[in-house]
PDB file of N, CA and C in Angstrom:
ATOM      1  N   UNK A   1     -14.466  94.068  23.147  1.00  0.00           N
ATOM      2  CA  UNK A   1     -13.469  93.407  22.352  1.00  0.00           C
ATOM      3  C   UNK A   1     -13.773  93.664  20.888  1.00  0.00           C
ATOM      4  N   UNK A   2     -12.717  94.188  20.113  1.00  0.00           N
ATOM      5  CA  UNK A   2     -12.910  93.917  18.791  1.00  0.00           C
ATOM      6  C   UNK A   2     -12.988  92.852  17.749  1.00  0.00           C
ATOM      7  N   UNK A   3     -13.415  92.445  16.851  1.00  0.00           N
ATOM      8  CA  UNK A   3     -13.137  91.862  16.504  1.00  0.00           C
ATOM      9  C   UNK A   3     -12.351  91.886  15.193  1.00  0.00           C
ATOM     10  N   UNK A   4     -11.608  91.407  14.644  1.00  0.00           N
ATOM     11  CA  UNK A   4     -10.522  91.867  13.431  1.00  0.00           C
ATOM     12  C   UNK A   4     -10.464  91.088  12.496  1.00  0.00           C
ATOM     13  N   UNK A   5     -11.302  89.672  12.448  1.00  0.00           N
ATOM     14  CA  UNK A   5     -11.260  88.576  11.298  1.00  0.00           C
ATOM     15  C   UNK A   5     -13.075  88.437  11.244  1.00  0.00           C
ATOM     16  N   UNK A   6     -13.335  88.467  10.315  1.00  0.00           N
ATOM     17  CA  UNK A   6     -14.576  87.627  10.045  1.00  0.00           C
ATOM     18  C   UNK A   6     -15.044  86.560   9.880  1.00  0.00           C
ATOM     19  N   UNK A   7     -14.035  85.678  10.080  1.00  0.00           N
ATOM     20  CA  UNK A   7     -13.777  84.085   9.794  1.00  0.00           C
ATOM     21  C   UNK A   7     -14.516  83.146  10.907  1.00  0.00           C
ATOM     22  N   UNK A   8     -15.514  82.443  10.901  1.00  0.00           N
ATOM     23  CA  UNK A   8     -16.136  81.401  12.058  1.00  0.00           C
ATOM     24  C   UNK A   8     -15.020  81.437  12.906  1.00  0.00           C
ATOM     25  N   UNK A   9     -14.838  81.166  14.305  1.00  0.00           N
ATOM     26  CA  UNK A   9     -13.988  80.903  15.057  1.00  0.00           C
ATOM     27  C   UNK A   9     -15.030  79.482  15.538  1.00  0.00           C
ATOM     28  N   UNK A  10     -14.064  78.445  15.271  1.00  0.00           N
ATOM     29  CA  UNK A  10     -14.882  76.874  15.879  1.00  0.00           C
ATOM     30  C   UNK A  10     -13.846  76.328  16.660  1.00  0.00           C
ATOM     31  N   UNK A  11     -14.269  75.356  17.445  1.00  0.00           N
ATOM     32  CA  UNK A  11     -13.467  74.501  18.477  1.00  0.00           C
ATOM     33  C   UNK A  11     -12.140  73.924  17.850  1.00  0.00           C
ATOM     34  N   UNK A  12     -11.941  74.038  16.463  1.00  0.00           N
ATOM     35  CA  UNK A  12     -10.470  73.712  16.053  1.00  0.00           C
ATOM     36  C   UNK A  12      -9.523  74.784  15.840  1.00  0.00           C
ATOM     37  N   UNK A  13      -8.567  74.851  16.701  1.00  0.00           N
ATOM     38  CA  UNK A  13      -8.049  76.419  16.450  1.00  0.00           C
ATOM     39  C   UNK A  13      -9.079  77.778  16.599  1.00  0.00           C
ATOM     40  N   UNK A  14      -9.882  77.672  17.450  1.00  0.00           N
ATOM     41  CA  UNK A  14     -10.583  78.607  17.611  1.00  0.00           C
ATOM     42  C   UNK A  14      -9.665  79.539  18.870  1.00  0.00           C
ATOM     43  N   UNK A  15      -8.777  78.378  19.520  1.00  0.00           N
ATOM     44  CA  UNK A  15      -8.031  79.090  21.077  1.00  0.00           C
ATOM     45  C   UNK A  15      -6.575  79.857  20.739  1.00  0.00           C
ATOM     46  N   UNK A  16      -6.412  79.715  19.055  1.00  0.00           N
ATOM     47  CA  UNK A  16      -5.488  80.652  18.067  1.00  0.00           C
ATOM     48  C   UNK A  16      -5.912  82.105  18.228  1.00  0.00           C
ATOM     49  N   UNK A  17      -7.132  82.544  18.130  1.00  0.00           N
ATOM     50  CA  UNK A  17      -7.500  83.800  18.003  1.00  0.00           C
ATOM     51  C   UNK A  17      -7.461  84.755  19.363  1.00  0.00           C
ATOM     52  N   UNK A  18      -7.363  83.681  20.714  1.00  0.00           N
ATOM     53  CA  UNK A  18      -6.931  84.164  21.738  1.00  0.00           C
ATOM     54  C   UNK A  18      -5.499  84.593  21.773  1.00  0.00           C
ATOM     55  N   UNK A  19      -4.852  83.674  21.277  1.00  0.00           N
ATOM     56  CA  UNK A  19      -3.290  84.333  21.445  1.00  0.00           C
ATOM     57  C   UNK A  19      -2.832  84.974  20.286  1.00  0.00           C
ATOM     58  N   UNK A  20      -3.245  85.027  19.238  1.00  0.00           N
ATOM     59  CA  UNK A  20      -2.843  86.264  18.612  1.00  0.00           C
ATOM     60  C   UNK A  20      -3.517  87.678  19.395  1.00  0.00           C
ATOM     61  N   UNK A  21      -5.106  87.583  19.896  1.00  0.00           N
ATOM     62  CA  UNK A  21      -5.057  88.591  20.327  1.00  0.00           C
ATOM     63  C   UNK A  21      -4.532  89.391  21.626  1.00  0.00           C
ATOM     64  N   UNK A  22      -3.833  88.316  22.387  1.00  0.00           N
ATOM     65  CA  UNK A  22      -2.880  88.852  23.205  1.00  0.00           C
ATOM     66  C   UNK A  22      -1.850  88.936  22.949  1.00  0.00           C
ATOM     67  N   UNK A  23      -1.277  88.461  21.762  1.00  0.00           N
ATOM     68  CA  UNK A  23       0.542  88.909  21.167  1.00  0.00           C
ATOM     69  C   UNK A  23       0.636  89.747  20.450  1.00  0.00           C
ATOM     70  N   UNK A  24      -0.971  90.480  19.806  1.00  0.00           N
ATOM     71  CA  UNK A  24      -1.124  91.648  19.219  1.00  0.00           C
ATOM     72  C   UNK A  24      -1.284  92.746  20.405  1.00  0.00           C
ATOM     73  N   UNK A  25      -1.839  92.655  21.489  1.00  0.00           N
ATOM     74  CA  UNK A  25      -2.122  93.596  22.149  1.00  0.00           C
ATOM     75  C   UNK A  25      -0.798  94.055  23.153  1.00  0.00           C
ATOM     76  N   UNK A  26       0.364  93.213  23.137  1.00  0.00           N
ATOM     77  CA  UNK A  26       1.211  93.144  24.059  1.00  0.00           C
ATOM     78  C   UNK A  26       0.979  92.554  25.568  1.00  0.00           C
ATOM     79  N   UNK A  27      -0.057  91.790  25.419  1.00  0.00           N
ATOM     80  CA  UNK A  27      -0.160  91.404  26.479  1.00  0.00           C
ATOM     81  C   UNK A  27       1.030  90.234  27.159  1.00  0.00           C
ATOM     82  N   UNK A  28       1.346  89.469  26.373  1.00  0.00           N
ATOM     83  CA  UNK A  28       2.535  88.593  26.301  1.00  0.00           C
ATOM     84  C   UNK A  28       3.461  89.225  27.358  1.00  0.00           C
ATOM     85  N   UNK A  29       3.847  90.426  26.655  1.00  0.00           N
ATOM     86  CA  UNK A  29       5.330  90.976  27.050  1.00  0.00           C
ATOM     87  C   UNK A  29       5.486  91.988  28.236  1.00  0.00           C
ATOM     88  N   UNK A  30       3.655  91.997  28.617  1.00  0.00           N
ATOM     89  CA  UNK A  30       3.202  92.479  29.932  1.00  0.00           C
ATOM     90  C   UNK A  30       3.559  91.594  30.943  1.00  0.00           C
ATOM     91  N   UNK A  31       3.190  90.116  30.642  1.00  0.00           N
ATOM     92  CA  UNK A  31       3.268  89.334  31.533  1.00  0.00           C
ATOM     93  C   UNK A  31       4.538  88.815  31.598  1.00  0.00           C
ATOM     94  N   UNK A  32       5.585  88.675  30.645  1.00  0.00           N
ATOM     95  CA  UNK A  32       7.226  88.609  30.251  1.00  0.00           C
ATOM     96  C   UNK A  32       7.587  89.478  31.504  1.00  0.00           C
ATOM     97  N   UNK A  33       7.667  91.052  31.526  1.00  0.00           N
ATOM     98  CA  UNK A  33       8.439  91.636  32.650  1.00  0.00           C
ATOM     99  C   UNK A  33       7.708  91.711  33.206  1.00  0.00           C
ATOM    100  N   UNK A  34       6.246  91.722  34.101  1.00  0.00           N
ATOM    101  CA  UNK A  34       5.595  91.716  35.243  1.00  0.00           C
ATOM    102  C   UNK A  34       5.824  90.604  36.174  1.00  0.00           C
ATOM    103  N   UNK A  35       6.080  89.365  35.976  1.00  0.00           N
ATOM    104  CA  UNK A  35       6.218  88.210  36.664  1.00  0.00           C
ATOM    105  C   UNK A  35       7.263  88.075  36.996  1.00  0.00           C
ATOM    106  N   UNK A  36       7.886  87.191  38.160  1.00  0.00           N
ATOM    107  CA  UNK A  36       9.140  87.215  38.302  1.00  0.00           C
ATOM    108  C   UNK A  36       9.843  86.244  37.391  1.00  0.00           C
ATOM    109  N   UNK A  37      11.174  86.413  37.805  1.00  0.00           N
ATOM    110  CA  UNK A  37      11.704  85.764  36.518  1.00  0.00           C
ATOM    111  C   UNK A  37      12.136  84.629  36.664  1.00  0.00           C
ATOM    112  N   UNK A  38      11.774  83.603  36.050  1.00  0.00           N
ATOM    113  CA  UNK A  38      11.845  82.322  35.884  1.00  0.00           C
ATOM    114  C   UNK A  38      13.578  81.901  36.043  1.00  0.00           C
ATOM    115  N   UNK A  39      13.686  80.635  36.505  1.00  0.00           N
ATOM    116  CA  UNK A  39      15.410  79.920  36.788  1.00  0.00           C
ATOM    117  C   UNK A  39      15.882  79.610  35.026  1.00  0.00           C
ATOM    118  N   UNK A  40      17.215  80.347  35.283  1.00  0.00           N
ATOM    119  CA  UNK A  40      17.835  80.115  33.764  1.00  0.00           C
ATOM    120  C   UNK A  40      17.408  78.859  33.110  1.00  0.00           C
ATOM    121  N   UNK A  41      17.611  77.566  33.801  1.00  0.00           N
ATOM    122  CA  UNK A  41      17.247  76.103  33.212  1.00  0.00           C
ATOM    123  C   UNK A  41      15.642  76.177  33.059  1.00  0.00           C
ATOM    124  N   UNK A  42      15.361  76.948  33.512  1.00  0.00           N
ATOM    125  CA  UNK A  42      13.411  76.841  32.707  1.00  0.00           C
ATOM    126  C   UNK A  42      13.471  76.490  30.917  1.00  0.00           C
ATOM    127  N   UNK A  43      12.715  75.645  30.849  1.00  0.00           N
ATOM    128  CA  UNK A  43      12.251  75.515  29.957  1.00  0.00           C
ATOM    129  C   UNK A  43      11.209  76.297  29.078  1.00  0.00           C
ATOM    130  N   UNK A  44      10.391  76.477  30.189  1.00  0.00           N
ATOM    131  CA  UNK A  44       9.124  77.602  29.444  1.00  0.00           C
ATOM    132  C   UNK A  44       8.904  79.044  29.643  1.00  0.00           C
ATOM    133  N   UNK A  45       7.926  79.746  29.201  1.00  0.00           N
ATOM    134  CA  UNK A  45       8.203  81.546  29.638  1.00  0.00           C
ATOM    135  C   UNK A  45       7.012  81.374  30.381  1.00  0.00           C
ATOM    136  N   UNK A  46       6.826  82.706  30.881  1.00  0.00           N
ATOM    137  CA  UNK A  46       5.308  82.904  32.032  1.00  0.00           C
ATOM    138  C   UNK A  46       4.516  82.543  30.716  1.00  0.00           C
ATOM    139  N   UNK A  47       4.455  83.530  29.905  1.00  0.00           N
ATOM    140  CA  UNK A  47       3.569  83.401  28.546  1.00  0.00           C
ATOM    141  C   UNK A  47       2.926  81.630  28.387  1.00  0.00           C
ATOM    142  N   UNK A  48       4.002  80.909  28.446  1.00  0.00           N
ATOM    143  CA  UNK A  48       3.525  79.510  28.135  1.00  0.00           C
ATOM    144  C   UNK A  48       2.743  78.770  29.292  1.00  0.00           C
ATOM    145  N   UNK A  49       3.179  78.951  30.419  1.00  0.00           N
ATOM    146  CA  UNK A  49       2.366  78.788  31.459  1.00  0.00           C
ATOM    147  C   UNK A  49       0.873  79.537  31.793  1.00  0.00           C
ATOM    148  N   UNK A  50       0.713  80.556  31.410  1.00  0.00           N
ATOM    149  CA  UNK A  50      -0.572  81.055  31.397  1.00  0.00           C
ATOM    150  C   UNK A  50      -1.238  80.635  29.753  1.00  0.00           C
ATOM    151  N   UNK A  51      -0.946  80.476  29.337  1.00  0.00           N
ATOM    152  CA  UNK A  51      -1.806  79.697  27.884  1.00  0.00           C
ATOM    153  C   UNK A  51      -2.138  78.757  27.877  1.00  0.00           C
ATOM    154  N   UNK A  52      -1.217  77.914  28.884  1.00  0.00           N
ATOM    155  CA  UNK A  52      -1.718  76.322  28.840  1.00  0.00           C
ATOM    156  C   UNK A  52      -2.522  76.638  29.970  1.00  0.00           C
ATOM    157  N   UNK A  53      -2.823  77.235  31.076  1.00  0.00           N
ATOM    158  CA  UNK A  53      -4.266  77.634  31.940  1.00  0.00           C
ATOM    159  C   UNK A  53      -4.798  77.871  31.126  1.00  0.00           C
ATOM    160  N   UNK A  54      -5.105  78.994  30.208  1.00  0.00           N
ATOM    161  CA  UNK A  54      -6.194  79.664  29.722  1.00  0.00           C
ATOM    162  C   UNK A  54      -6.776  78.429  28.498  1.00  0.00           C
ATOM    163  N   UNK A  55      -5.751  78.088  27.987  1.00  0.00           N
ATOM    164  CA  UNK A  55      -5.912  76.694  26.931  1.00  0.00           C
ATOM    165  C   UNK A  55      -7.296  75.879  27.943  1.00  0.00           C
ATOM    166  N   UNK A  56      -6.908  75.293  29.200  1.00  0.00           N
ATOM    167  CA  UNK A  56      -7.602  74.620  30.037  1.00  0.00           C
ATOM    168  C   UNK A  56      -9.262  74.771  29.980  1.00  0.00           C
ATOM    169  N   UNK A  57      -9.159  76.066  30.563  1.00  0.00           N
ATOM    170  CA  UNK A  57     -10.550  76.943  30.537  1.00  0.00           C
ATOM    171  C   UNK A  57     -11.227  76.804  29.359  1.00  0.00           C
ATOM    172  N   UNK A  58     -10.641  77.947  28.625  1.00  0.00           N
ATOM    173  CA  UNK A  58     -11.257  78.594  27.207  1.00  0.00           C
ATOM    174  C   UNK A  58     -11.410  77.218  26.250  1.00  0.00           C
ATOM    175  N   UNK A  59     -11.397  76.086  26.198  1.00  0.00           N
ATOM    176  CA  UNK A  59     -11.578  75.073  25.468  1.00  0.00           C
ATOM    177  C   UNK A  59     -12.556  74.053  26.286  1.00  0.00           C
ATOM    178  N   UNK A  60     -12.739  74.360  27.591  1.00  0.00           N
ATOM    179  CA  UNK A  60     -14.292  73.077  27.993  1.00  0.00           C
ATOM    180  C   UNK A  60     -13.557  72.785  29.089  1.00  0.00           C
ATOM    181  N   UNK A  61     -12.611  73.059  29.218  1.00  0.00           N
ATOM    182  CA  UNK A  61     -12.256  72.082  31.164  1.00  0.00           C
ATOM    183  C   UNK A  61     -12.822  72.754  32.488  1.00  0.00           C
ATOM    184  N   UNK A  62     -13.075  72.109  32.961  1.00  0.00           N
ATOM    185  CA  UNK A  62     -13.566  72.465  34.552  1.00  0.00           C
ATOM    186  C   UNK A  62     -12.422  72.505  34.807  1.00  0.00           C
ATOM    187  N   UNK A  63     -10.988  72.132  35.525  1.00  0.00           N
ATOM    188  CA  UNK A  63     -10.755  72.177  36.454  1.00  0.00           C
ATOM    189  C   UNK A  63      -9.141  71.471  35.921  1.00  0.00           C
ATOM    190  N   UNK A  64      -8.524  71.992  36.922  1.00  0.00           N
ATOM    191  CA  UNK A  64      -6.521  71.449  36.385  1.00  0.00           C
ATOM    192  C   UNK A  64      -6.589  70.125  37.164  1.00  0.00           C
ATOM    193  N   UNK A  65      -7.002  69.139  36.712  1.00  0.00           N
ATOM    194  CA  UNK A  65      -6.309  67.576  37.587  1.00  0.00           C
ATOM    195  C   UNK A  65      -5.382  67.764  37.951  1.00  0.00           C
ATOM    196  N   UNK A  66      -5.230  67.413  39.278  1.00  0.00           N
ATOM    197  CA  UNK A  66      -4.290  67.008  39.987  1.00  0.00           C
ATOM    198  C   UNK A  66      -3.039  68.218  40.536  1.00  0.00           C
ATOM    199  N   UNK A  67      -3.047  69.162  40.425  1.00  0.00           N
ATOM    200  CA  UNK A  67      -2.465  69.871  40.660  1.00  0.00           C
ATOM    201  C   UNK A  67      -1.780  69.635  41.957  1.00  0.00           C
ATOM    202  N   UNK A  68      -2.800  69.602  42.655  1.00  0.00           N
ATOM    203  CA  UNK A  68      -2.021  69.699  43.945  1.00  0.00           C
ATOM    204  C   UNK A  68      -1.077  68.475  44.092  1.00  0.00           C
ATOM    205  N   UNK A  69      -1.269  67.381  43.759  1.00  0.00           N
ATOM    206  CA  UNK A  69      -0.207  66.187  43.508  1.00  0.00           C
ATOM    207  C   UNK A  69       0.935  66.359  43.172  1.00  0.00           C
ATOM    208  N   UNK A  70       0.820  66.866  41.933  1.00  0.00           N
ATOM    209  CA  UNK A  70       2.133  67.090  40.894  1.00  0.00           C
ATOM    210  C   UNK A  70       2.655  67.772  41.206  1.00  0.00           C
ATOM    211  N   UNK A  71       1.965  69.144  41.343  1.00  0.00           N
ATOM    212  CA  UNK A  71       3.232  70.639  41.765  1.00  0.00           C
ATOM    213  C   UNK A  71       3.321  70.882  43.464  1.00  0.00           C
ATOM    214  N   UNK A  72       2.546  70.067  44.349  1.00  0.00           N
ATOM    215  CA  UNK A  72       3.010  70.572  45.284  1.00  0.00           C
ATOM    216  C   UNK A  72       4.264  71.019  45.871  1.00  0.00           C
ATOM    217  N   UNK A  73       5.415  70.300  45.681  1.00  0.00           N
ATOM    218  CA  UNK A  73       6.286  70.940  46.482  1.00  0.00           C
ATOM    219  C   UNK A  73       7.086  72.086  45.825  1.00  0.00           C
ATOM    220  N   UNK A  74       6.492  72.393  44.501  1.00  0.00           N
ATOM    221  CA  UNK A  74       6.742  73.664  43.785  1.00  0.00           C
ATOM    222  C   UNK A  74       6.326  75.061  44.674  1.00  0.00           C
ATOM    223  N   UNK A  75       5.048  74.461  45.642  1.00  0.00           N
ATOM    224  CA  UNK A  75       4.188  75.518  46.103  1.00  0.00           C
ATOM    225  C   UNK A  75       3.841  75.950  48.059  1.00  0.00           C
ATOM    226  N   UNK A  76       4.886  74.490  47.898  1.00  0.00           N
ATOM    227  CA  UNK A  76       5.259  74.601  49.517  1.00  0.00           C
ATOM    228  C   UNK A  76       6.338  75.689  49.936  1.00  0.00           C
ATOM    229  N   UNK A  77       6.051  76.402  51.122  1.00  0.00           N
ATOM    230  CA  UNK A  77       7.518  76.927  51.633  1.00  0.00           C
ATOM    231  C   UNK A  77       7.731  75.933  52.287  1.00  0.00           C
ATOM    232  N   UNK A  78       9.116  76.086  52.271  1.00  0.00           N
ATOM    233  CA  UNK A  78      10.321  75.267  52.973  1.00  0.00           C
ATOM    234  C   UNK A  78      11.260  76.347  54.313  1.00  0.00           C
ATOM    235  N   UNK A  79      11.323  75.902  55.170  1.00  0.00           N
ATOM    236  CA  UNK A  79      11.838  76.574  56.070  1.00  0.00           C
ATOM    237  C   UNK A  79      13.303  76.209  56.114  1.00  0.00           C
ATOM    238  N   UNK A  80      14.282  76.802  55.931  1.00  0.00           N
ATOM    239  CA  UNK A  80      15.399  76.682  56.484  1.00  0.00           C
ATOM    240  C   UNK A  80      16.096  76.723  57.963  1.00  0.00           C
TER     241      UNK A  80
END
């Protein structure tokens, strides 16, 4: 990895330098048309959904609470 600022990176806005360096690298717009495509009424892009994971991680969390609670039936098939 390069690095391109010389500036301390600390726990305040330190998880800034991650996403510029993926909106510099195109990584964003990798994951924009690689993923499928989200329902018109979405609110958010893939982009925002993988930042708030990586947000999770890259800042001290173990682990997504509750997931399976909240999104399950996002993640169930349903049989017709």
């Amino acid at each position: 990895m390069k690095m391109q600022k010389s500036e301390p990176i600390s726990a305040f806005g330190g998880i800034n330098f991650v996403f510029e360096f993926l909106e510099q690298n195109n990584i964003n717009k990798l994951i924009e048309t690689s993923f499928p495509r989200l329902a018109n009424q979405s609110q958010y892009r893939w982009t925002d959904i993988i930042n708030s994971l990586l947000s999770i991680y890259l800042c001290g969390g173990d682990c997504i609470e509750d997931l399976q609670t909240h999104l399950k039936h996002h993640f169930v098939k349903t049989h017709l």
